[in-house]
N, C-alpha and C. Protein backbone atom coordinates (compact mmCIF):
# COMPACT_ATOMS: atom_id res chain seq x y z
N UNK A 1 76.73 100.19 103.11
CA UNK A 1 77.70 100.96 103.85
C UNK A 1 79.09 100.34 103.75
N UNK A 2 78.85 99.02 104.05
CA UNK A 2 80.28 98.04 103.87
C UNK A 2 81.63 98.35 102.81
N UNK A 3 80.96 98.53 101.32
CA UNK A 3 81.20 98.38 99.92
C UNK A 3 81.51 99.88 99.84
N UNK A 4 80.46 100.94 100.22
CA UNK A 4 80.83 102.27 100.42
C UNK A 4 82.02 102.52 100.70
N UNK A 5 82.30 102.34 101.62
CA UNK A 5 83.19 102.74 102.50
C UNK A 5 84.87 101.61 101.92
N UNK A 6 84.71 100.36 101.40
CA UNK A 6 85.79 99.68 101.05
C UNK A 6 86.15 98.43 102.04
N UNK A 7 85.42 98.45 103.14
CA UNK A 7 85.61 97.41 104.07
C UNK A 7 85.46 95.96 103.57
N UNK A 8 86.49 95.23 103.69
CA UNK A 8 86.09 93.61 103.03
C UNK A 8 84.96 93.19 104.56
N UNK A 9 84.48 92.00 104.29
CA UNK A 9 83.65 91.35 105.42
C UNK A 9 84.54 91.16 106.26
N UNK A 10 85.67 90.41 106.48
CA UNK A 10 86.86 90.17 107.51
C UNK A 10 87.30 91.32 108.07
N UNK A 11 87.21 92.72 107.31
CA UNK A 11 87.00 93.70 108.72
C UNK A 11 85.84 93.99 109.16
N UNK A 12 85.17 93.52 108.66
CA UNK A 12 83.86 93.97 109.58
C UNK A 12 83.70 93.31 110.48
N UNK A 13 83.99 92.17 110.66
CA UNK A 13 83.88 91.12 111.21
C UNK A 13 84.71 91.37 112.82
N UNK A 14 86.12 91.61 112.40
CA UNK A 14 87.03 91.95 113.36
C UNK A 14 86.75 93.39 114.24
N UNK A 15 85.92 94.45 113.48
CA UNK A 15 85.75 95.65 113.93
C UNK A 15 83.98 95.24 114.77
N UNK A 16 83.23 94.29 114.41
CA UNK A 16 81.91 94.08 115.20
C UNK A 16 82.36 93.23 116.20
N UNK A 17 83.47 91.97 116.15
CA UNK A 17 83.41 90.84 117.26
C UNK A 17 85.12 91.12 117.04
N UNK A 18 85.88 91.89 117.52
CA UNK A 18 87.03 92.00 117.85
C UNK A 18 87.54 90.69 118.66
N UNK A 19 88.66 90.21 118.72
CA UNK A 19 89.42 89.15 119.42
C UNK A 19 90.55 89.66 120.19
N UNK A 20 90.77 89.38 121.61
CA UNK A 20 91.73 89.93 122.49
C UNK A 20 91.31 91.05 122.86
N UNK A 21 90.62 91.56 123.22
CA UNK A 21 89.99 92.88 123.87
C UNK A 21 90.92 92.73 124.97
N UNK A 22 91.30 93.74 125.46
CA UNK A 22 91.84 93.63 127.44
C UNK A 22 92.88 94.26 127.56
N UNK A 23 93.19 93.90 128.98
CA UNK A 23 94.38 94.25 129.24
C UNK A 23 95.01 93.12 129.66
N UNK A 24 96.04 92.75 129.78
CA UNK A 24 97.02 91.78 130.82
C UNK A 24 97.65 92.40 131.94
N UNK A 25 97.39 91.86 133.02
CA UNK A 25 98.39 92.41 134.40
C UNK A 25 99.49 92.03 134.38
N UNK A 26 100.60 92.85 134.95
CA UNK A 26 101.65 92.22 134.64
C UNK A 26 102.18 91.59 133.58
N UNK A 27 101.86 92.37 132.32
CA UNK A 27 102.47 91.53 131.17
C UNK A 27 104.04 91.76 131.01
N UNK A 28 104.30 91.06 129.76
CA UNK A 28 105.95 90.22 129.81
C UNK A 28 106.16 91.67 129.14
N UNK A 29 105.96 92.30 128.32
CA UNK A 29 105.78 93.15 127.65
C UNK A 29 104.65 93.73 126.90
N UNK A 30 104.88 95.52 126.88
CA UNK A 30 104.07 96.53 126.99
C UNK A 30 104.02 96.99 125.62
N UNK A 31 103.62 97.30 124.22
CA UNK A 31 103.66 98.70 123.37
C UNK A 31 102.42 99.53 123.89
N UNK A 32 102.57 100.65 123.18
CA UNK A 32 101.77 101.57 123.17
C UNK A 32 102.20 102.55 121.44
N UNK A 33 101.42 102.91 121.13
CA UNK A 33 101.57 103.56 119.44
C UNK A 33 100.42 104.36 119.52
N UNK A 34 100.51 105.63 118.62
CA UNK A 34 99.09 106.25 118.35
C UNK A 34 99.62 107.39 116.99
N UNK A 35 99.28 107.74 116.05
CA UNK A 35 98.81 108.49 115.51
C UNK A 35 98.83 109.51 115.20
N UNK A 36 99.30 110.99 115.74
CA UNK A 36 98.46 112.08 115.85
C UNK A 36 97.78 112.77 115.07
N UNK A 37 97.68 112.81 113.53
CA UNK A 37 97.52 113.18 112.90
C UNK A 37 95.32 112.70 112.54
N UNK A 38 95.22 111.31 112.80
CA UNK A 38 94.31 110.75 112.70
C UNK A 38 93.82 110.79 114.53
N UNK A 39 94.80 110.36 114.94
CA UNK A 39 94.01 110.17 116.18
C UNK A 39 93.92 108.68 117.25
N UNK A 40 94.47 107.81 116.35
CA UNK A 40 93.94 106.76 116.69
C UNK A 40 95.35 106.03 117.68
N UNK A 41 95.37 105.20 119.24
CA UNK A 41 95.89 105.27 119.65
C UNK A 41 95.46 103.64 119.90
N UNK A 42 96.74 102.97 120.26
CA UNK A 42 97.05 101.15 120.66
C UNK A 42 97.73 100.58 121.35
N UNK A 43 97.26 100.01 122.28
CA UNK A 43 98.01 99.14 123.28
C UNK A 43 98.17 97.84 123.02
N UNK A 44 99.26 97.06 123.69
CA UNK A 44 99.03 95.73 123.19
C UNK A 44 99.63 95.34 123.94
N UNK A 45 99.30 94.26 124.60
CA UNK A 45 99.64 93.36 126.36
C UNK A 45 100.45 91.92 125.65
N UNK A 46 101.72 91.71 125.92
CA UNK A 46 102.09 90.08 125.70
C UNK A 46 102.07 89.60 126.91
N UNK A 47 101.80 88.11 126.90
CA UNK A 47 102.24 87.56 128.01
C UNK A 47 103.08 86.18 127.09
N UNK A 48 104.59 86.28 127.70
CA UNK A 48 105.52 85.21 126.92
C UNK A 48 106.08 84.12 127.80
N UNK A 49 106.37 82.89 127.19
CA UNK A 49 106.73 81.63 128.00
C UNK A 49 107.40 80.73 126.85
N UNK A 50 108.86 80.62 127.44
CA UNK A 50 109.72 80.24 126.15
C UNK A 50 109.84 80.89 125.14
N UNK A 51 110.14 82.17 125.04
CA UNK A 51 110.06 83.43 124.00
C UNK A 51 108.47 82.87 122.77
N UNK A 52 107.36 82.58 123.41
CA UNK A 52 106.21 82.12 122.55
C UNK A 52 105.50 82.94 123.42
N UNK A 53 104.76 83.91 122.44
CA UNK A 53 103.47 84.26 122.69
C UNK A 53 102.51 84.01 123.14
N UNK A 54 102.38 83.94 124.34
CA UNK A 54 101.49 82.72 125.26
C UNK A 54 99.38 83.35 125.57
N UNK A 55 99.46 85.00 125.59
CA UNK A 55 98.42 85.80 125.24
C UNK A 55 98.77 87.24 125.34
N UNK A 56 97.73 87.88 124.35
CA UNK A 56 97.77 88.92 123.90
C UNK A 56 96.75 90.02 124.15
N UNK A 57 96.88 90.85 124.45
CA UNK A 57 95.50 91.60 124.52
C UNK A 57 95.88 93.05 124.04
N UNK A 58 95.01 93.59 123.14
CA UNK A 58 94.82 95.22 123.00
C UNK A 58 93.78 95.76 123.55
N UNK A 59 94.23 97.64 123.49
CA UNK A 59 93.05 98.49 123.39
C UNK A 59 93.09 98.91 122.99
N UNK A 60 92.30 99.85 122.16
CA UNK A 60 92.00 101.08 120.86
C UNK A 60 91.12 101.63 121.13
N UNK A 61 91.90 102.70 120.75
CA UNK A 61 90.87 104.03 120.58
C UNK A 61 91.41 104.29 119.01
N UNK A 62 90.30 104.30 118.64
CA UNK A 62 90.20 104.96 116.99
C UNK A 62 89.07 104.17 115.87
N UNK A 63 89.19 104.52 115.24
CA UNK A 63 88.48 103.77 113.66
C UNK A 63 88.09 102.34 113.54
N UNK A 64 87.06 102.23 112.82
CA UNK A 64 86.68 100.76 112.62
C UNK A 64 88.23 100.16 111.92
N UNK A 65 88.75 100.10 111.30
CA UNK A 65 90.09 99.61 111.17
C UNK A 65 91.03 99.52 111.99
N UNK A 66 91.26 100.42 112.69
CA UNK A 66 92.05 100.41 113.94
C UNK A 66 91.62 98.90 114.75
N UNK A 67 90.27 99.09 114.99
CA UNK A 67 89.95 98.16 115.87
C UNK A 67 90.41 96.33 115.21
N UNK A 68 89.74 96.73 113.93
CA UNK A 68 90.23 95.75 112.94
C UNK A 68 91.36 94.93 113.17
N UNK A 69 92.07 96.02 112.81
CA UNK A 69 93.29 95.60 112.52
C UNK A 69 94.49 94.81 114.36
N UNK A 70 93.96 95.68 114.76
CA UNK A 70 94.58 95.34 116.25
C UNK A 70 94.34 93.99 116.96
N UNK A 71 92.48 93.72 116.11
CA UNK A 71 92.24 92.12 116.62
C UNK A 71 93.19 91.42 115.43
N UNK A 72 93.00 91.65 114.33
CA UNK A 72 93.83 90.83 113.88
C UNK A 72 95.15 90.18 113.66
N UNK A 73 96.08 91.47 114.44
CA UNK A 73 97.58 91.72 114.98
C UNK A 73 97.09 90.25 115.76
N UNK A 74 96.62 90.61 116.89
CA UNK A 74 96.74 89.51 117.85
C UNK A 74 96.29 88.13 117.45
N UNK A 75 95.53 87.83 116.63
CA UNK A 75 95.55 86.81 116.62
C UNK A 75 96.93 86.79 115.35
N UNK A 76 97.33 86.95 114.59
CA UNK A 76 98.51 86.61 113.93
C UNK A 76 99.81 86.22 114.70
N UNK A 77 99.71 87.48 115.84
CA UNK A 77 101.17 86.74 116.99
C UNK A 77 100.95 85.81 117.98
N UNK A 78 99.54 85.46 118.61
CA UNK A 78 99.14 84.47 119.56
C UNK A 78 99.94 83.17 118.73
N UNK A 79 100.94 82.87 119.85
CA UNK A 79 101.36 81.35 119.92
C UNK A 79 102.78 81.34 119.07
N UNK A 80 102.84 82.40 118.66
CA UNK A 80 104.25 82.41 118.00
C UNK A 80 105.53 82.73 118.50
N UNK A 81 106.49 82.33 118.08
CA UNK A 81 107.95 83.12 118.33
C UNK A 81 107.90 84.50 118.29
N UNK A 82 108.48 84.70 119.16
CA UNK A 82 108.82 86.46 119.53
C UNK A 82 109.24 86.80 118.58
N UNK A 83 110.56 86.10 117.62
CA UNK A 83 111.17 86.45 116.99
C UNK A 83 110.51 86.61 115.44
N UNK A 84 109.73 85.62 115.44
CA UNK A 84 108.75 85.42 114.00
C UNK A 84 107.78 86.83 113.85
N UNK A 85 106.59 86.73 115.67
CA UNK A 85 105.99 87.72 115.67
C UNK A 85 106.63 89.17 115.24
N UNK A 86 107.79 89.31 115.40
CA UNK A 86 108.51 90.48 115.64
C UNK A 86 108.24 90.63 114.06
N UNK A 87 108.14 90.36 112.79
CA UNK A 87 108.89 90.27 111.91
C UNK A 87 107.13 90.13 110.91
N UNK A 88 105.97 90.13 111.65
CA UNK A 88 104.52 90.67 111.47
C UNK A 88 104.72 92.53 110.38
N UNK A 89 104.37 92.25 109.43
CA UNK A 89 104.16 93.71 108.71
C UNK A 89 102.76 94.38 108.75
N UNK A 90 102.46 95.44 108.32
CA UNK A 90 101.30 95.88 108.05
C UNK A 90 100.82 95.64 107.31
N UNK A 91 101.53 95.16 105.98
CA UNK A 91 100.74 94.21 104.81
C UNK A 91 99.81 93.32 105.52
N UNK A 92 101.02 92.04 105.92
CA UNK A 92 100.02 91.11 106.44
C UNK A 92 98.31 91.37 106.89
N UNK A 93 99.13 91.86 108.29
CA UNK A 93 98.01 92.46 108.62
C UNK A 93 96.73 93.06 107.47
N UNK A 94 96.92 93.65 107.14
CA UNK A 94 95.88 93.86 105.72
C UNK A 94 95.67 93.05 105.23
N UNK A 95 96.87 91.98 104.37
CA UNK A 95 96.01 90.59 103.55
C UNK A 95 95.29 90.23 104.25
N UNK A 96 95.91 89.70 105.58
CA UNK A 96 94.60 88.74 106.14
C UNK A 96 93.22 89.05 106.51
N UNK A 97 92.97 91.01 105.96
CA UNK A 97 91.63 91.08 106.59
C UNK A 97 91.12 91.02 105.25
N UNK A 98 92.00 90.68 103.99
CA UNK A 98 91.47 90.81 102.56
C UNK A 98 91.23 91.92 102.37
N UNK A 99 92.19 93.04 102.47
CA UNK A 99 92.37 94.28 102.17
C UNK A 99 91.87 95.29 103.30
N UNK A 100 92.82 96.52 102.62
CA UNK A 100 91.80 97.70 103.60
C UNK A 100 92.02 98.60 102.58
N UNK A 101 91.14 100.13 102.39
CA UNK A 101 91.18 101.02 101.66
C UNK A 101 92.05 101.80 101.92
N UNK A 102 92.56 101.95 100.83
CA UNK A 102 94.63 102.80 100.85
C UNK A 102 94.37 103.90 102.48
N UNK A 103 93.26 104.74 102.64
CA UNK A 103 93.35 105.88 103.26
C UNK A 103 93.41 105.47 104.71
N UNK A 104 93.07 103.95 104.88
CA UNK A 104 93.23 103.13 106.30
C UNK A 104 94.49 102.40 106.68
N UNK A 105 95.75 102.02 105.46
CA UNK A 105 96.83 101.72 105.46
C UNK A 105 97.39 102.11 106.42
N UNK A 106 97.11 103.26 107.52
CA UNK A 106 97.93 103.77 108.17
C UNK A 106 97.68 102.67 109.62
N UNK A 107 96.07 102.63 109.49
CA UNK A 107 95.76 101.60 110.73
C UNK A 107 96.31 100.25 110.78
N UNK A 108 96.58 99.51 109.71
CA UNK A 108 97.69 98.46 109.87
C UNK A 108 98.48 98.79 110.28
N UNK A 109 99.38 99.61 110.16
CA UNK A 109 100.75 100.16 110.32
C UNK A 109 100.74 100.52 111.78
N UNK A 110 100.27 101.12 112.63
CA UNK A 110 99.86 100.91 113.68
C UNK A 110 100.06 99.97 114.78
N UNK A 111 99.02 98.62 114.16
CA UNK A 111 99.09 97.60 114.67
C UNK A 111 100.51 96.56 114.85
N UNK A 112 100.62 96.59 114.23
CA UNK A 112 102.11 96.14 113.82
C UNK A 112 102.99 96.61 114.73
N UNK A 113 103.20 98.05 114.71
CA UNK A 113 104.03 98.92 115.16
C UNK A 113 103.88 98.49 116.96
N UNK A 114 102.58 98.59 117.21
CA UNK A 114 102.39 98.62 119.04
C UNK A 114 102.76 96.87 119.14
N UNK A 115 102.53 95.75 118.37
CA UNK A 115 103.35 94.71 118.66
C UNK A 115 104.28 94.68 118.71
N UNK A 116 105.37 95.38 117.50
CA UNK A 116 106.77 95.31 117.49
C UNK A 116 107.40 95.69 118.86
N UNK A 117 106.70 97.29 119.40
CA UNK A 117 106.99 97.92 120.55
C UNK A 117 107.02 96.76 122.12
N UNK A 118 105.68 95.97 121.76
CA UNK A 118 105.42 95.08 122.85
C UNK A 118 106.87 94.09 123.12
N UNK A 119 107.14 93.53 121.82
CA UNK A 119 107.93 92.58 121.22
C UNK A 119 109.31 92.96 121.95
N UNK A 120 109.97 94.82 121.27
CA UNK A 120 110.95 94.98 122.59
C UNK A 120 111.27 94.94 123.75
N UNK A 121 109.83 95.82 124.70
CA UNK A 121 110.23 95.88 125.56
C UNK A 121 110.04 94.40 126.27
N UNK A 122 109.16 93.53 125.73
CA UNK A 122 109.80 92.50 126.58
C UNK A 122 111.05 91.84 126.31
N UNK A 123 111.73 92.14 124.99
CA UNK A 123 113.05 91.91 125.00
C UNK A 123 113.82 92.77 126.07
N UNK A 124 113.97 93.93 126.19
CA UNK A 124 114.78 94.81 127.09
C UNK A 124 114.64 94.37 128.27
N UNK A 125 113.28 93.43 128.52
CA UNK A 125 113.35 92.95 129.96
C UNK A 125 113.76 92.03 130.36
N UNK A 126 114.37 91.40 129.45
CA UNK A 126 114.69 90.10 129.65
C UNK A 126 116.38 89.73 129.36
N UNK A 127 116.86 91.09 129.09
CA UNK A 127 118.36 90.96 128.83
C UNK A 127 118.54 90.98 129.59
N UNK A 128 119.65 89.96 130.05
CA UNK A 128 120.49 89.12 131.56
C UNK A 128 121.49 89.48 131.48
N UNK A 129 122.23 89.63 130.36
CA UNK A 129 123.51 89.63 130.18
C UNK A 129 124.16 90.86 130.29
């Protein structure tokens, strides 16, 4: 089914034992992203301390890639600069699961996207000036 379908083991992996499941209360910042066309919809919780990514949590609704990809968002921005995280592509995201099949490209893109979103608004919340 794996090979069928185009899934490397590192998404399977991420789509059977996902990392960061949740929500955060009160997080530093919020995205939200979805889809419509496919369907597939993403949340993603920061919690920041010294503009560093201190924890992360998503939820998904959608596709074994979706799910994929969303654990793997988070662990790529856990512990990083806001500014670094900010700057996370959908490639990445894909290399590091050692590919995804072109017609799932969109689910990286996604992921990425509901961090970047996270990434602002806790910037917007934090402008003092």
């Amino acid at each position: 089914m794996m090979a069928g379908v185009g899934y490397s083991k590192k998404v399977m992996e991420h789509f059977m034992n996902p990392r960061n499941v949740g929500v955060l209360e009160n997080p530093d910042g919020y995205g939200k992203v979805g889809n419509p066309i496919c369907g597939d919809v993403m949340e993603i919780f920061i919690k920041v301390k010294d503009d560093i990514i201190t924890d992360i949590k998503f939820k998904t609704f959608g596709c074994g890639s979706a799910i994929a990809t969303s654990s793997m968002v988070t662990e790529l921005a856990k512990g990083k600069h806001v500014d670094e995280a900010i700057k996370l592509t959908r490639n990445d995201v894909a290399d590091e699961l050692d590919g995804l099949p072109p017609q799932k490209m969109h689910c990286s893109n996604l992921a990425a996207d509901a961090l970047h979103e996270a990434i602002k608004d806790y910037k917007s919340r934090n402008m003092k000036k």
